[in-house]
Protein backbone atom coordinates (compact mmCIF):
# COMPACT_ATOMS: atom_id res chain seq x y z
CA UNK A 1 144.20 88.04 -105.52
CA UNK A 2 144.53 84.49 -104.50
CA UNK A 3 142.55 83.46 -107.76
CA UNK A 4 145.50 84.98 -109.99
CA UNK A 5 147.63 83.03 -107.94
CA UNK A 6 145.39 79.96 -108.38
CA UNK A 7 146.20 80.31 -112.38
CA UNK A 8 149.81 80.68 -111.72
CA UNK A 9 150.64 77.69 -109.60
CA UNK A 10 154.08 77.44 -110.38
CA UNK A 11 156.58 78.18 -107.44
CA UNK A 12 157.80 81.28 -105.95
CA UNK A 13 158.89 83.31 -103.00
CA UNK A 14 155.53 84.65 -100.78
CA UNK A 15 154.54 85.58 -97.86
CA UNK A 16 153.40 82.80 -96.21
CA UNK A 17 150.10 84.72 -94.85
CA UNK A 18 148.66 86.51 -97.20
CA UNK A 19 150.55 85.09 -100.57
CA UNK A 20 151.93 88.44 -101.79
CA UNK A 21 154.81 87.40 -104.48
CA UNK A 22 158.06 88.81 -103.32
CA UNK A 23 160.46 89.84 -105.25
CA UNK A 24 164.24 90.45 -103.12
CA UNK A 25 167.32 90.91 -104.29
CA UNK A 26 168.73 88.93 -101.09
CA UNK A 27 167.29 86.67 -98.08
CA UNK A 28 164.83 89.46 -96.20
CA UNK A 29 166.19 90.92 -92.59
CA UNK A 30 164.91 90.33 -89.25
CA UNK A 31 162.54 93.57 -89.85
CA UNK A 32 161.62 93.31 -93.14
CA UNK A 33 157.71 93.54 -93.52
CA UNK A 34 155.10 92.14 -96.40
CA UNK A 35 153.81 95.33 -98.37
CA UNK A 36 150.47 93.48 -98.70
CA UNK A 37 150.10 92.27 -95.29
CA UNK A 38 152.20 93.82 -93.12
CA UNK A 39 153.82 90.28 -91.58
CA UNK A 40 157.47 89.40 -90.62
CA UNK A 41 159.36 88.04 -93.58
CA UNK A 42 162.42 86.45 -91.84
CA UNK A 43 160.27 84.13 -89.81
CA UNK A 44 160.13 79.83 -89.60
CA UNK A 45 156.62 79.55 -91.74
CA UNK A 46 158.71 81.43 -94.80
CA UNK A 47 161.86 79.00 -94.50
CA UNK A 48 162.66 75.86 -96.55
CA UNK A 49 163.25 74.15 -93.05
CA UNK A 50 159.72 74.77 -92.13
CA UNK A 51 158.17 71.50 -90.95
CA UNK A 52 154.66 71.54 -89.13
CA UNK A 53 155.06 67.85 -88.60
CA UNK A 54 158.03 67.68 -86.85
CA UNK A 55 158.43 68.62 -83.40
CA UNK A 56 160.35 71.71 -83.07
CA UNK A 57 158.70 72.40 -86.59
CA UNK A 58 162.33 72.86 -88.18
CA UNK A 59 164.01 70.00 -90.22
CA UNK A 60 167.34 71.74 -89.92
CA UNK A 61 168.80 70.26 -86.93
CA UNK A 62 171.10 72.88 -86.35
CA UNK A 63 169.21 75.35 -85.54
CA UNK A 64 168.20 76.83 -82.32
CA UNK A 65 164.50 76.39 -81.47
CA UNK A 66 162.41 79.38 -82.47
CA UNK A 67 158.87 79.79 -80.25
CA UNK A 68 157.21 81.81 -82.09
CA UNK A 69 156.88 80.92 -85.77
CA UNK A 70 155.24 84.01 -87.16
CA UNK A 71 157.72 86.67 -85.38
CA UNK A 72 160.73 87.71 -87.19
CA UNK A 73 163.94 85.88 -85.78
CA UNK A 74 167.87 85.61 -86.04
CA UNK A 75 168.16 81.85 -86.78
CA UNK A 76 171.38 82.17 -89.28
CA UNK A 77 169.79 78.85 -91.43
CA UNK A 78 167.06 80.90 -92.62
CA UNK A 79 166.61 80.20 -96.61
CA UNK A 80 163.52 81.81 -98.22
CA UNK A 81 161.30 78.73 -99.47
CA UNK A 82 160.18 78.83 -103.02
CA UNK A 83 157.05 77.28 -103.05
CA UNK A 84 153.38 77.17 -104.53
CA UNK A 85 150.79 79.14 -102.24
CA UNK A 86 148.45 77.75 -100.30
CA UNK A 87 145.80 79.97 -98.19
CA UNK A 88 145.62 79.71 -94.24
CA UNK A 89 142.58 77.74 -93.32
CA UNK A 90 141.83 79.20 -90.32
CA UNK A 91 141.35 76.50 -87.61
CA UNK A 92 139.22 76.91 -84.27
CA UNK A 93 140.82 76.10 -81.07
CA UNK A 94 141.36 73.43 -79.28
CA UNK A 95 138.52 74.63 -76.64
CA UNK A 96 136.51 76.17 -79.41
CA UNK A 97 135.99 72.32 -80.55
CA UNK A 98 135.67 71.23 -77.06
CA UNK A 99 132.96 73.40 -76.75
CA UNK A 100 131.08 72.28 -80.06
CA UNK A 101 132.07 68.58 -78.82
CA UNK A 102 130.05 69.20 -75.36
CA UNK A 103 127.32 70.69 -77.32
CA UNK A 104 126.68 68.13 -79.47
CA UNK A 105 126.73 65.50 -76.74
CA UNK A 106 124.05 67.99 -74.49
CA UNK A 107 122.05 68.43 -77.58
CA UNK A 108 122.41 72.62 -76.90
């Protein structure tokens, strides 16, 4: 799936986990689901505020922090992104590198 949306790289509204194109007549509701994956569409990661860099990971100031960024929410700036998809990479955590970090120094 992922390769036909390789080909197509131009921008449009997806789910932000697995990249299913959406096609709404309206912004998505607070329980609205992804056919293809089954995740919440009104969430942060699917907004054109979304900012990972930033602290609160929202550029719209306005808004109320969310803590979860991958659970549907009521934040009334939501705006369904348009953008080009871009898998996940999947990183290990924080004490999953530790780990490899303390291995590598023990020689295990």
């Amino acid at each position: 799936m992922f390769e036909e949306l390789k080909k197509n790289s131009s921008k449009t509204f997806h789910c932000y986990n697995c990249g299913r194109p959406l096609d709404l007549p309206g912004l998505p509701g607070r329980g609205e689901k992804c056919l293809g994956c089954g995740e919440d569409l009104r969430i942060c990661r699917n907004c054109v505020s979304w900012a990972p860099e930033l602290a609160y990971q929202c550029s719209d100031r306005r808004a109320e922090e969310v803590p979860d960024k991958t659970k549907g929410n009521f934040c009334e700036y939501f705006d369904f992104a348009k953008r080009i998809y871009t898998p996940i990479i999947k990183d290990s955590t924080r004490s999953e590198k530790a780990h490899a970090n303390i291995k590598k120094l023990l020689d295990l």
